[in-house]
C-alpha atoms as a PDB file:
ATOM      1  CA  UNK A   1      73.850 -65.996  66.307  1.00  0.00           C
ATOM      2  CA  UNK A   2      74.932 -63.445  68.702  1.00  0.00           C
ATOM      3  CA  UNK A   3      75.676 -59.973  67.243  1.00  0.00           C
ATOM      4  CA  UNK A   4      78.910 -59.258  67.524  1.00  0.00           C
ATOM      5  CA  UNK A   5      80.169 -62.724  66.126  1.00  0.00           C
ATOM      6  CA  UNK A   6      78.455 -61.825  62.758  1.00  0.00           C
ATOM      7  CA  UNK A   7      80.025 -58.129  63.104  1.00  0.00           C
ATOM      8  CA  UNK A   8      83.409 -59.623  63.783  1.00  0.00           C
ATOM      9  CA  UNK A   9      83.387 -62.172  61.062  1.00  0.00           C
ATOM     10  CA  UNK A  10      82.137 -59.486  58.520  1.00  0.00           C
ATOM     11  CA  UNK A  11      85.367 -57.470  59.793  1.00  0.00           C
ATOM     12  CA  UNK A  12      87.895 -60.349  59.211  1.00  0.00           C
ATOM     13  CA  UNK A  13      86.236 -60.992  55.544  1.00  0.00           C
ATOM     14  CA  UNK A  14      86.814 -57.533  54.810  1.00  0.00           C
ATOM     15  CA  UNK A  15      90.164 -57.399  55.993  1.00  0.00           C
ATOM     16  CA  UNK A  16      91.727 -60.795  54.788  1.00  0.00           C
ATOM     17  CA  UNK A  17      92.368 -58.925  51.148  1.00  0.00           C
ATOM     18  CA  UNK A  18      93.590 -55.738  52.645  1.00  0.00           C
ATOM     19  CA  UNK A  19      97.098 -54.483  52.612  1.00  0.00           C
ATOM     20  CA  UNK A  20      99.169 -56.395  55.242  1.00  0.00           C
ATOM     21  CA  UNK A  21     100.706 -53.109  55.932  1.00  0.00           C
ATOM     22  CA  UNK A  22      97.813 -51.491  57.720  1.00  0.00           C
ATOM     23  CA  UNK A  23      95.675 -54.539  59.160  1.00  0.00           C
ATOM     24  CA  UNK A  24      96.716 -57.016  61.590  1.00  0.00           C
ATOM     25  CA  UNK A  25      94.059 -59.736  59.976  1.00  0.00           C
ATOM     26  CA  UNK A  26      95.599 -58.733  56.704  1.00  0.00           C
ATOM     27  CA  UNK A  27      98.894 -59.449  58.277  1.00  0.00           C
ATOM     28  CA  UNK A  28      97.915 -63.118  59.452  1.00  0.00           C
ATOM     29  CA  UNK A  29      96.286 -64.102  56.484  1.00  0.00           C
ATOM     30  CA  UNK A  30      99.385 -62.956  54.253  1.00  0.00           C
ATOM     31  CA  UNK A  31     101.775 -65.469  56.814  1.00  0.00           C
ATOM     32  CA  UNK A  32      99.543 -68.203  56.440  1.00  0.00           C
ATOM     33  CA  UNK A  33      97.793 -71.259  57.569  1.00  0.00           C
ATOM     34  CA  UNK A  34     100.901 -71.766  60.100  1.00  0.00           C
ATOM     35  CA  UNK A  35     100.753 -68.256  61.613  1.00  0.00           C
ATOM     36  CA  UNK A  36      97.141 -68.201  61.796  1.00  0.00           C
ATOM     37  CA  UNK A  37      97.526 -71.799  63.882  1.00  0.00           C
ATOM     38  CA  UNK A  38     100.492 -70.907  66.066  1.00  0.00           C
ATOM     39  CA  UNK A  39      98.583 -67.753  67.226  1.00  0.00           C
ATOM     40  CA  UNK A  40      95.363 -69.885  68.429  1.00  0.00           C
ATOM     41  CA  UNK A  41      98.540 -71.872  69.942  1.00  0.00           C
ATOM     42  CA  UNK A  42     100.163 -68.903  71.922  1.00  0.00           C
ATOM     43  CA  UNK A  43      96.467 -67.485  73.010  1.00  0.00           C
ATOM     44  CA  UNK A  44      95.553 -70.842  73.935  1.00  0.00           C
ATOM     45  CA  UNK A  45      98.527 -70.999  76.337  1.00  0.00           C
ATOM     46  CA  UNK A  46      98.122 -67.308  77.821  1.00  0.00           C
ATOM     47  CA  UNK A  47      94.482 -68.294  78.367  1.00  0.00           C
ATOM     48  CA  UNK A  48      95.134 -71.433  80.584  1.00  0.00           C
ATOM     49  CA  UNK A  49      97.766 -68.939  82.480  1.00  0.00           C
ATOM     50  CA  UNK A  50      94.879 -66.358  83.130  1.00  0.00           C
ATOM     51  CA  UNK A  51      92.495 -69.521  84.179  1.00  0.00           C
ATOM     52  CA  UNK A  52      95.608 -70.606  86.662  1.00  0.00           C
ATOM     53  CA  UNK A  53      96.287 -67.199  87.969  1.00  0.00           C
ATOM     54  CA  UNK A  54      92.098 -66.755  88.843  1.00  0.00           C
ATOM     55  CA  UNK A  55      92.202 -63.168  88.024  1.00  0.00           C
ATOM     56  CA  UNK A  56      88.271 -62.712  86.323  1.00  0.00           C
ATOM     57  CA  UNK A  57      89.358 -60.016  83.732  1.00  0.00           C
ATOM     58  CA  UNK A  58      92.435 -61.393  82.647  1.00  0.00           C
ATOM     59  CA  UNK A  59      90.632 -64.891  81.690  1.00  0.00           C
ATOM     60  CA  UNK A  60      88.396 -62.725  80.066  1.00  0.00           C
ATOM     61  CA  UNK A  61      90.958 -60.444  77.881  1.00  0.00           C
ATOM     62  CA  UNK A  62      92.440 -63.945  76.830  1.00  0.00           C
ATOM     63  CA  UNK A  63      89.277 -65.920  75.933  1.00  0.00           C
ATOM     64  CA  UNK A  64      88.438 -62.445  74.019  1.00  0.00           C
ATOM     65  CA  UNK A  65      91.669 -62.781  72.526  1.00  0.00           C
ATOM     66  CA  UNK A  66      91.493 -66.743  71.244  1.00  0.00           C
ATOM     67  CA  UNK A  67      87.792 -66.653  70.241  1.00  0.00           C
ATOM     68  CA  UNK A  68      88.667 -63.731  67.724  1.00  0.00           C
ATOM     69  CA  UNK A  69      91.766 -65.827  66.247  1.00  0.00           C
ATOM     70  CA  UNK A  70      89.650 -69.128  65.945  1.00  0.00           C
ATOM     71  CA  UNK A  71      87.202 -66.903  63.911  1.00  0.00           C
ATOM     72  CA  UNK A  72      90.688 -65.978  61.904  1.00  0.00           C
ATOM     73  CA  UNK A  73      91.400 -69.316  61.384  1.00  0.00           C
ATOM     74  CA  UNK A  74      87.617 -70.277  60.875  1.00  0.00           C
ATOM     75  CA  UNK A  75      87.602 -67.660  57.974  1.00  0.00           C
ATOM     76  CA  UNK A  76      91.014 -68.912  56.884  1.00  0.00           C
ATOM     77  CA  UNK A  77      89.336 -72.779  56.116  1.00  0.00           C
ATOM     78  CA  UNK A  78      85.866 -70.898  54.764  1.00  0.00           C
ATOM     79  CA  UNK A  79      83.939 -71.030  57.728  1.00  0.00           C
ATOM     80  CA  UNK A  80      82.302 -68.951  60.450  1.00  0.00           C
ATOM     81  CA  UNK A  81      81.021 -68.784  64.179  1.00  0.00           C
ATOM     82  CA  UNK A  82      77.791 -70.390  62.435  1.00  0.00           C
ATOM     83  CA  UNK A  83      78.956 -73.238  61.786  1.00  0.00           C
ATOM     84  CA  UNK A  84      80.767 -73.827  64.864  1.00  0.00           C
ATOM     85  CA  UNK A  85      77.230 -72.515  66.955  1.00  0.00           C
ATOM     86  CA  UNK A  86      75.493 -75.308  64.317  1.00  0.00           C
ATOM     87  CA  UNK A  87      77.803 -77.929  65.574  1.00  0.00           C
ATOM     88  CA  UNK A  88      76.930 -76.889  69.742  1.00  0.00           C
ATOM     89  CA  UNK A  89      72.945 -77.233  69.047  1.00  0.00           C
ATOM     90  CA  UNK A  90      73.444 -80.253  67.321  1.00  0.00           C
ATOM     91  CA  UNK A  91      75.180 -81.606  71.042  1.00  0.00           C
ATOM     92  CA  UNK A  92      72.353 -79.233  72.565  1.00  0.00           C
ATOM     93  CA  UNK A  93      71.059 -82.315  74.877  1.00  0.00           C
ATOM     94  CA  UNK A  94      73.641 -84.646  74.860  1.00  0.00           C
ATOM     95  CA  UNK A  95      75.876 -85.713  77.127  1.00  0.00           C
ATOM     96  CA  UNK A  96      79.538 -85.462  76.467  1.00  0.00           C
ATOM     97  CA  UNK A  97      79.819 -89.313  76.647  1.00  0.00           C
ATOM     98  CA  UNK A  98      77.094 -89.809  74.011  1.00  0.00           C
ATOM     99  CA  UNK A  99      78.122 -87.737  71.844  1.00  0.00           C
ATOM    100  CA  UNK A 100      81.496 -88.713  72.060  1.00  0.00           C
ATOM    101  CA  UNK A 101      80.104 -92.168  71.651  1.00  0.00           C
ATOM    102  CA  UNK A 102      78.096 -91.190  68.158  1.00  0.00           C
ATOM    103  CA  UNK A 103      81.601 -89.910  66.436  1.00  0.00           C
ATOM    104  CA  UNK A 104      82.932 -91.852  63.091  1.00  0.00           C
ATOM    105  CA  UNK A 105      86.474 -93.765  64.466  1.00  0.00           C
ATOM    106  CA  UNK A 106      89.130 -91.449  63.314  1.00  0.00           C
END
């Protein structure tokens, strides 16, 4: 798993206790499972902007942005980039369609 996923998730476990006061993961955490999902919502939405605009570093900021606050909310449910990368190589190969295809009816 790439470096600075593990270093990021180590940094949100550490923080999630902390005093609200002086950490903004502390902060989300203490809201709750609602905060923690309308954020992903509200990056979400400012990413597809940057996409639409076509400005590089923008789409980049954003994506930066939303990745960190699904590992949030990843942390939030007691899981981490792993699982998430474990889920990608298990596609690794597949096409959309079949995999897609291979999914329990919901």
């Amino acid at each position: 798993m790439p470096d600075i996923l593990v270093r990021l998730g180590a940094a949100i476990e550490a923080r999630k206790g902390a005093d609200p006061a002086s950490s903004y993961v502390a902060k989300l955490f203490a809201k709750g499972e609602d905060a923690i999902l309308k954020k992903i919502g509200e990056e979400a939405a400012e990413t597809l902007l940057a996409a639409k605009d076509g400005d590089k570093l923008p789409i980049v900021r954003e994506t930066a942005d939303l990745w960190f606050h699904c590992l949030v909310m990843l942390s939030h449910y007691g899981l981490s980039a792993a699982d998430v990368l474990g889920e990608l190589e298990r596609r690794e190969g597949l096409s959309g369609l079949q995999e897609k295809a291979m999914r329990p009816p919901s």
